[in-house]
Every structure is written in C-alpha cells, then in structure tokens.
Protein backbone atom coordinates (compact mmCIF):
# COMPACT_ATOMS: atom_id res chain seq x y z
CA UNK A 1 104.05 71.47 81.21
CA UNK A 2 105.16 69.54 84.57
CA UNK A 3 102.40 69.42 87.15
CA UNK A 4 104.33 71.51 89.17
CA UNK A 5 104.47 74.42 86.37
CA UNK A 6 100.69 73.95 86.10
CA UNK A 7 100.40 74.67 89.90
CA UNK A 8 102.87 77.62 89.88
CA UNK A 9 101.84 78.62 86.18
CA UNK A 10 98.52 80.53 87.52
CA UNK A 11 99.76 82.08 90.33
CA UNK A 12 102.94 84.08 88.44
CA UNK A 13 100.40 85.32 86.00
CA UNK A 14 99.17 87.60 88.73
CA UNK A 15 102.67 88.05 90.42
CA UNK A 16 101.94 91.59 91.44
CA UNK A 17 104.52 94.65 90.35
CA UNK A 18 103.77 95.76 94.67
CA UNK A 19 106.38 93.01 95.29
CA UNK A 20 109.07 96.08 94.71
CA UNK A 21 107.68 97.78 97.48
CA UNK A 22 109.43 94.88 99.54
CA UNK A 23 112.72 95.78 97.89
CA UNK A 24 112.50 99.26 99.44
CA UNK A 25 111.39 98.49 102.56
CA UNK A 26 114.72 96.25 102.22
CA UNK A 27 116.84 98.76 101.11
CA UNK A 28 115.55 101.63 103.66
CA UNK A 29 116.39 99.34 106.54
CA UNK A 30 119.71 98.20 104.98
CA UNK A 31 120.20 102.47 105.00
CA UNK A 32 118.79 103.44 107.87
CA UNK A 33 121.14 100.21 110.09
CA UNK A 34 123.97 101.75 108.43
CA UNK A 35 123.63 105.02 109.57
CA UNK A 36 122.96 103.65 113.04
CA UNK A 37 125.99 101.73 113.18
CA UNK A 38 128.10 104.67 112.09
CA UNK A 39 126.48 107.03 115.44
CA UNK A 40 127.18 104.59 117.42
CA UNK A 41 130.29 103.54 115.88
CA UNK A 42 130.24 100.24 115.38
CA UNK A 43 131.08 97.66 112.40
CA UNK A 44 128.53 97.59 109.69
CA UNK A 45 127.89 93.61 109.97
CA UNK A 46 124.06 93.67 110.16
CA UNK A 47 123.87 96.64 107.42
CA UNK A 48 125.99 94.44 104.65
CA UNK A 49 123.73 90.89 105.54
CA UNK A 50 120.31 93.58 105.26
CA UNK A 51 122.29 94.93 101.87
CA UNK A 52 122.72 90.83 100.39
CA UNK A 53 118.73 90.23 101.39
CA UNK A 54 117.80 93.55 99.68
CA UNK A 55 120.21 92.62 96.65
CA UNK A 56 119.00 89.22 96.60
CA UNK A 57 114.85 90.38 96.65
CA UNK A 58 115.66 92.63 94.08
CA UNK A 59 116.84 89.62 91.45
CA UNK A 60 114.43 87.40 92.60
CA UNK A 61 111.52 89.21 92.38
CA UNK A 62 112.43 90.80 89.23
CA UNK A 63 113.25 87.30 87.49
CA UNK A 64 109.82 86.39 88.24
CA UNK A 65 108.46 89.57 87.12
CA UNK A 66 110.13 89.07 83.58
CA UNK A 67 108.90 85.49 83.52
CA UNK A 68 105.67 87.17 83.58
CA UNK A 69 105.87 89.82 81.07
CA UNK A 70 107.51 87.02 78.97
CA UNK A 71 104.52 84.61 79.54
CA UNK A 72 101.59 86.81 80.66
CA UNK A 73 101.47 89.88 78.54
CA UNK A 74 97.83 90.83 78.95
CA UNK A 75 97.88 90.49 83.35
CA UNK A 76 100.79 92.37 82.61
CA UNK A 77 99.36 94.69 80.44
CA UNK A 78 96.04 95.60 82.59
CA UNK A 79 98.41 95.78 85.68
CA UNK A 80 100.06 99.00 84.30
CA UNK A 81 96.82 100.43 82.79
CA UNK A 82 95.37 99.92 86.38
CA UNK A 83 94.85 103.22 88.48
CA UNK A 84 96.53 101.88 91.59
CA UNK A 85 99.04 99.33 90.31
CA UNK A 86 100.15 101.68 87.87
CA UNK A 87 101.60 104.02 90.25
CA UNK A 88 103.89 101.25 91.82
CA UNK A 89 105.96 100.37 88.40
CA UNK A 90 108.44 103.03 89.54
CA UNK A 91 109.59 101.38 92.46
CA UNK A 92 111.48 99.14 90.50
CA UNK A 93 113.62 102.43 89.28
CA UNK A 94 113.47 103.46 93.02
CA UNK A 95 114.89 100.14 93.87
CA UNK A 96 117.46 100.37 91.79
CA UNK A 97 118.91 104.06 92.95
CA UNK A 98 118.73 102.92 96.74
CA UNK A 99 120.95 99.88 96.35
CA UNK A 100 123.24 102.32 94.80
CA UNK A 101 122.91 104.42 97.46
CA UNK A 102 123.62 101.53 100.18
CA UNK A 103 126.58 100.23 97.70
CA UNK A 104 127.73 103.90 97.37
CA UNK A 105 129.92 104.20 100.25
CA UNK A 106 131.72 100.24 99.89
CA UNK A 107 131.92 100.18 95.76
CA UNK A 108 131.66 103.53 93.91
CA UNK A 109 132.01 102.53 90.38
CA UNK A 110 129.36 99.83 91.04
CA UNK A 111 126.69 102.30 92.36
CA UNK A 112 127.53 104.76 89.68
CA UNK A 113 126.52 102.34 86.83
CA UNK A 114 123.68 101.07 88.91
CA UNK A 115 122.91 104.79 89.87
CA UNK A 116 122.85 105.47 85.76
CA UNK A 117 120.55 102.85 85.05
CA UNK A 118 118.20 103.60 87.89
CA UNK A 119 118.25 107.22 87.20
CA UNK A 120 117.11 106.29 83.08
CA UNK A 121 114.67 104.10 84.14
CA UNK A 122 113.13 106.44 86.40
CA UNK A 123 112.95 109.53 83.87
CA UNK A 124 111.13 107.02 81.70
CA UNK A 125 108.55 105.39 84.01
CA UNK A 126 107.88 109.18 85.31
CA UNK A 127 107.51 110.49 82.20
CA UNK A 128 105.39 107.17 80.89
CA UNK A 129 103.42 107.13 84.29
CA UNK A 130 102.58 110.60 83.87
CA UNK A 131 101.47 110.79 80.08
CA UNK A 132 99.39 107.90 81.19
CA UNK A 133 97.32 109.86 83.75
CA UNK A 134 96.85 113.10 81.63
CA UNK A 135 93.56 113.04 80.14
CA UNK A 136 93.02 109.33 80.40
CA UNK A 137 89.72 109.93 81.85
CA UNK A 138 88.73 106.73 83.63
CA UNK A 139 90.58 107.68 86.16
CA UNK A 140 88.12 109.40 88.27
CA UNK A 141 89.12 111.17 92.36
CA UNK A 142 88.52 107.42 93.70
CA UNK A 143 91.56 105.97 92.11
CA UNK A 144 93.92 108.46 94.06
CA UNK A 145 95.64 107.31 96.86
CA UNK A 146 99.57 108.52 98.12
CA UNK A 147 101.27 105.74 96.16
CA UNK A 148 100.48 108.12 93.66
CA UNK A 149 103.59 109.81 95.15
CA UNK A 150 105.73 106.99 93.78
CA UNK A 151 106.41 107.46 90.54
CA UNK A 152 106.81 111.58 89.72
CA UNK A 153 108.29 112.32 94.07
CA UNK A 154 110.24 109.40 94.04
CA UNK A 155 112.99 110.93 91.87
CA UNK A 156 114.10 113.39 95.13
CA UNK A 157 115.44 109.98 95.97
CA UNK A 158 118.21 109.73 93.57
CA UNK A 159 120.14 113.19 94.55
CA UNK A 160 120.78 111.02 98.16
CA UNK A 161 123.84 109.44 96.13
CA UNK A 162 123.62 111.28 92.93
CA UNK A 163 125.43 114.13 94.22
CA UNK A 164 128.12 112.16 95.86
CA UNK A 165 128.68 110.05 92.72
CA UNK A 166 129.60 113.40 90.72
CA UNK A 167 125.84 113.37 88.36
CA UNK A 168 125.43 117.07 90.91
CA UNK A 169 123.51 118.42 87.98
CA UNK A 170 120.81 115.38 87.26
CA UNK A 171 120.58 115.27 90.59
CA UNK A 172 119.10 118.94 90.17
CA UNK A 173 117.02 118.10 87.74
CA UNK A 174 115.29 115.32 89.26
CA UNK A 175 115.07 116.60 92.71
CA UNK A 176 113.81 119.66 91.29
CA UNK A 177 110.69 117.12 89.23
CA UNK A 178 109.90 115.51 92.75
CA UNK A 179 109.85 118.69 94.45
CA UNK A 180 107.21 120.15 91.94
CA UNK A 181 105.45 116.97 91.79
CA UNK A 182 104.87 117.05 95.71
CA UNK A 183 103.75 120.01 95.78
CA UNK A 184 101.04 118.85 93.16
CA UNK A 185 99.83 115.92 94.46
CA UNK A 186 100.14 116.48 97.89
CA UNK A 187 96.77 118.61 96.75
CA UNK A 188 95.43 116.29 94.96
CA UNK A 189 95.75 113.50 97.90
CA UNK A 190 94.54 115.65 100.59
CA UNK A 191 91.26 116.39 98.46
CA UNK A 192 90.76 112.62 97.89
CA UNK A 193 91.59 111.78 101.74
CA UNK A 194 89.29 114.58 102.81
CA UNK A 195 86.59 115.29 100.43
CA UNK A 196 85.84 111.66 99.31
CA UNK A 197 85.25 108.02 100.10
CA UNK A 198 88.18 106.66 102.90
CA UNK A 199 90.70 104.17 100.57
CA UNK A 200 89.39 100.81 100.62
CA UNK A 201 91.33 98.84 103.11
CA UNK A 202 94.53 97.32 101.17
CA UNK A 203 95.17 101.20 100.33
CA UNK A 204 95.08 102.31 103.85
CA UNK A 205 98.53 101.37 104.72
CA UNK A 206 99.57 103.73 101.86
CA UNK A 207 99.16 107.44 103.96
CA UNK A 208 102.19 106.02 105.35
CA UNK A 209 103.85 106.99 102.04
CA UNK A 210 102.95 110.63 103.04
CA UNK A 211 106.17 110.67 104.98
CA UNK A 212 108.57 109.88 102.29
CA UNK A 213 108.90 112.74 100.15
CA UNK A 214 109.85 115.52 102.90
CA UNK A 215 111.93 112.80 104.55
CA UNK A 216 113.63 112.10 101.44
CA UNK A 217 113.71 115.50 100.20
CA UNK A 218 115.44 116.87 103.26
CA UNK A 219 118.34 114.08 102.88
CA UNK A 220 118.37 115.29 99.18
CA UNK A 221 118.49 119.00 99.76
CA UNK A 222 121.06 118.41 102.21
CA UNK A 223 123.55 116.86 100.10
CA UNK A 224 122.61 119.11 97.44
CA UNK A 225 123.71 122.24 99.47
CA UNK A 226 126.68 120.94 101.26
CA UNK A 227 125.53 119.27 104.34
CA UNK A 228 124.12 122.92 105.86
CA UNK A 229 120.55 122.73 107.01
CA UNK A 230 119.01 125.69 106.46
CA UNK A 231 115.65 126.81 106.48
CA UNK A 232 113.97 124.25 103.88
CA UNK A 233 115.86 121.51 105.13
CA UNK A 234 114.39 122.54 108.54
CA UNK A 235 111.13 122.62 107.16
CA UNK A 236 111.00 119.60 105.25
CA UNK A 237 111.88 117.18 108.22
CA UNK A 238 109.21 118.70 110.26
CA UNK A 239 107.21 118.44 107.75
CA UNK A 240 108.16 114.63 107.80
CA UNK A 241 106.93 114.87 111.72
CA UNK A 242 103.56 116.26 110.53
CA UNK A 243 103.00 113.22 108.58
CA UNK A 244 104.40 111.15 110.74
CA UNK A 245 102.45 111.96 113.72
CA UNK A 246 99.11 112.17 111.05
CA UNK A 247 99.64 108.33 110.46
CA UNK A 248 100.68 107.85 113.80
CA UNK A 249 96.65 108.46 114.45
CA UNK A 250 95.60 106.40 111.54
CA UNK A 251 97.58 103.44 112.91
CA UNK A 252 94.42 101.58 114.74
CA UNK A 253 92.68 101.86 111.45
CA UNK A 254 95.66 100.25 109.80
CA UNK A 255 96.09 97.38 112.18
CA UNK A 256 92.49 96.33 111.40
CA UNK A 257 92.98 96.01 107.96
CA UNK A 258 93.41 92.52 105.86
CA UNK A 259 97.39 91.94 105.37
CA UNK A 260 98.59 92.89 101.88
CA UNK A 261 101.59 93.86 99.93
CA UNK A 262 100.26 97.46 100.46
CA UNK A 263 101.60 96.91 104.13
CA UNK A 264 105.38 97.24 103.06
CA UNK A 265 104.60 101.02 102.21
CA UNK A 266 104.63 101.52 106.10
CA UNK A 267 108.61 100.26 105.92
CA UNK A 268 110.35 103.10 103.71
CA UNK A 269 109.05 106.08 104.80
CA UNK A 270 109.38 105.24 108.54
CA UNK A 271 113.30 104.48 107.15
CA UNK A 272 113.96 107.71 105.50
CA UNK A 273 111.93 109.01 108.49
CA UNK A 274 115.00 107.38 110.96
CA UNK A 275 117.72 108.64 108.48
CA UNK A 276 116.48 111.81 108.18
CA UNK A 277 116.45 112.42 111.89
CA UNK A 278 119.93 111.32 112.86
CA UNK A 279 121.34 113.14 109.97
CA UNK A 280 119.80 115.89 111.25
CA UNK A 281 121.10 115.28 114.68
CA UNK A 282 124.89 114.54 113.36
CA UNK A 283 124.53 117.94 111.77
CA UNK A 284 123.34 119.87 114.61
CA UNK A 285 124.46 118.24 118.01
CA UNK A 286 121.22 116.88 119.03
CA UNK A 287 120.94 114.61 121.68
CA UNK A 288 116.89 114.84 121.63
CA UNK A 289 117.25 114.23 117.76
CA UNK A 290 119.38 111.32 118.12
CA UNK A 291 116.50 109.87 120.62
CA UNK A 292 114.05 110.69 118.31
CA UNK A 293 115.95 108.63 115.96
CA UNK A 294 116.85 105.63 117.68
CA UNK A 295 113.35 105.31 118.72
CA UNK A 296 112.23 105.49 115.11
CA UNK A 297 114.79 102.59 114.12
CA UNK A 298 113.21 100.34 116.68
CA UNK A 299 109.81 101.22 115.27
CA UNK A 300 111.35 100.49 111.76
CA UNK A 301 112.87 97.02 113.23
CA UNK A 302 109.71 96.15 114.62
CA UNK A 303 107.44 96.48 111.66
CA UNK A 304 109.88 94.83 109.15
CA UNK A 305 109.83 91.53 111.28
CA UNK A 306 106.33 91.99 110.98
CA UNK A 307 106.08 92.92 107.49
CA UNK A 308 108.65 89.82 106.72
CA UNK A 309 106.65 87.33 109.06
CA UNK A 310 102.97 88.01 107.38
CA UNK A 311 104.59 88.09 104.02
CA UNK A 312 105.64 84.80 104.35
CA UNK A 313 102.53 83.76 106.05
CA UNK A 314 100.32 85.38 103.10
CA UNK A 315 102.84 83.57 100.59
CA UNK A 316 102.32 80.00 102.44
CA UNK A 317 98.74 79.93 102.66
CA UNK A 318 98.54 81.30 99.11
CA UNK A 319 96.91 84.76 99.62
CA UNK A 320 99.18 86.71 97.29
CA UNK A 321 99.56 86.42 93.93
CA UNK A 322 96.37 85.40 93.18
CA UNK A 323 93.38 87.14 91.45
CA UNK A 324 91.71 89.96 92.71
C-alpha cells in the first residue's frame, strides 16, 4: 500500500452513505433552475451545467461508496444497522429517479431506464429499510428523527416523471406507499419532536426534511391527475407552507449547530418547496405565487453556495469522513 493509500485508506472506511444527500440537494436545484428558466423563458444553460455537477456527484460519490463496501464491509455493515444512517441508504434510489426526472424532458429513453432502475432499487431499500425497523427493538423513540421520512415517503418522488415516462400505474403504487407512509410517521416524528429529548445537533438540520413529502406529493398528485389542482393538491402545498414556516422558526437553532452532512437536508425540500410553488402558480395565474416562488429559489441559491462552500471546507480540514 502507497503512503498515500495509507493516508486516504482510513478515511474511506468511514465515507458516510449522507454523502447522497448532496446528490439531491444537486439534483433539486438542477430542477427547481429549470423550472425557473422556463417562467421566465429563458435558455436552460445554468440548469444543464447544475444537471453535469449533479451527474458527476452522483458517480463520484458512489465509486467511492463501492470502494468501501468492497474494502470495508463491517463500517459498512454497522452503517446500515445504525438507527440514523440507516434511514439515508434510500437516497441513493432517490438520486437516481431525480436525475431521471431532470434528464426526462432532454433524453426520454435515458430517464426511462434510469427511472426503472431507480424505481427497483427503491422498492427494495423501502421494503429492506422497513423490515429492518419492525421489531428490531434497539431502536428505542430517541433514534427517530424526519430522515426517517427518506426511505418509505421518498417513493411520492418517482410519480414526478413516472407518469410522464408511461410507468402511470407504478407510479400509483408508489405514490400511494409514500402517501401512507407520511401519514405514519409524520406521527411518529411529531411525538419524538414533542414528547422527547430535542435531536442532538447534527440531526437538527433534518426538520427541514418535514417539507419534502407534501411538496413532493403535490408535484406527484398533480401529474397523476392531469395537471388539475384540486382540493388535495391544494392542501398538500400548504401543507408544505406549514412546514416551511415551522423550520423557518427553528432556523436560529440550526445556524448554531456544528456543520455536517446533515446540513444538505435543508437543500431538497426548500427545492421541491420552489417547484412546487411555481407549478402551482403556472397552473393557476398567480402572480403572488410566482413571488413566493422566486423568493424561495433565491433562498435555495443561497444555502447551496453555502452548503457547497462548508462542504468543501469540512472536506479540507478533514472533518468528514472520519470516525464518530
């Protein structure tokens, strides 16, 4: 082994599955610049070189995540028996159906086979994910937090370009497994944020992940009834406000807390958040939507240069991927 290895050799054993979360916050931008540049009609430059970087994370990280199943099969081993950790192996499914989604609209039959093998990989991680926390009973109220969202609401993400990309029916069946799921565990999450100890502070960024699933879900009931928002879709995006505005109030509590990769769950939600909106406001005529949503993109712009500027900060001074 070359001295260099040695160095390096430590550090990918605990190369952290959370990397993935990057990847979304990648691909959410990539989505939400794209639907900006189509209101206000201009080319989609900057939404194709945010598509390359999210393509490009995507490889990279999960190279060096196979090196380390390859190499380190027992860090990778506790990683998905871990409480936390464990709910973040999804995201690499989740990955995968939103860079179909943003390749969707430019090269069809390419997001249809990487829509496919997203969608599999996601049925299997749910159902594995799952199994794993039923009656496993270390798992005690404490190990809760809303990136237990991830892996069973996540899948109301793949009817966004399932339905366009002809799989109508999946599309039904997974949306109709997040919906369920959300219901669930939004109980569950509530009761731990209320009734228990506050998350320690690397988990604190996570209520942002609160504002995914009705975000997402209204973009996936949408296309799954025809582009007509009706009553659920109504209440689903304000129910994305709710959440919004209830992490809006947590934000000073967030700012004080150590930088980690649990940061980056502030970046998708806030991006569904902005797509949501100005779907909503393309659908409807509304100019105060279409403010709403513009001012959410700028939010989203601001925290991913911050997001990208502490990440590689953390990276340089070696304070990730190290043992915690």
């Amino acid at each position: 082994m070359s001295q260099t290895e040695a160095v390096l050799e430590p550090r990918l054993a605990h190369f952290p599955v959370t990397f993935y979360a990057t990847v979304m916050g990648l691909a959410g931008l990539t989505l939400a610049t794209h639907v900006v540049e189509t209101w206000f009609g201009v080319g989609a430059l900057a939404s194709h070189v945010f598509l390359a970087a999210t393509v490009l994370a995507f490889v990279s990280i999960s190279v060096f995540f196979a090196v380390k199943w390859r190499r380190h099969r027992a860090q990778f081993r506790a990683e998905w028996n871990h409480p936390v950790k464990k709910a973040f192996f999804p995201a690499i499914s989740i990955s995968l159906l939103l860079i179909a989604t943003a390749l969707a609209p430019s090269v069809p039959d390419v997001a249809r086979g990487i829509w496919l093998l997203g969608a599999a990989l996601q049925a299997v991680l749910t159902l594995a994910v799952i199994s794993g926390w039923i009656g496993h009973r270390p798992f005690q109220p404490m190990h809760i937090s809303p990136a237990w969202f991830i892996p069973a609401v996540g899948n109301v993400v793949a009817p966004v370009a399932g339905v366009g990309l002809g799989f109508v029916e999946l599309s039904w069946l997974f949306f109709s497994a997040g919906l369920v799921f959300w219901l669930i565990l939004l109980v569950l999450v509530m009761n731990r944020l209320i009734f228990h100890d506050p998350l320690p502070g690397k988990l604190l960024p996570t209520v942002a992940i609160l504002i995914a699933p009705p975000a997402v879900g209204f973009l996936a009931w949408i296309n799954l009834n025809s582009g007509q928002p009706d009553a659920l879709a109504r209440i689903l995006l304000n129910a994305a406000y709710l959440f919004a505005a209830l992490v809006a109030v947590q934000a000073p509590k967030i700012r004080k807390t150590p930088f980690a990769l649990s940061w980056w769950a502030l970046s998708f939600p806030i991006a569904a958040l902005t797509i949501a909106t100005f779907r909503y406001a393309a659908m409807t005529d509304s100019g105060v939507h279409g403010g709403l949503g513009l001012l959410f993109f700028l939010m989203l712009l601001a925290i991913m240069v911050l997001l990208v500027v502490r990440t590689l900060r953390a990276i340089g001074a070696k304070e990730i991927c190290v043992q915690e």
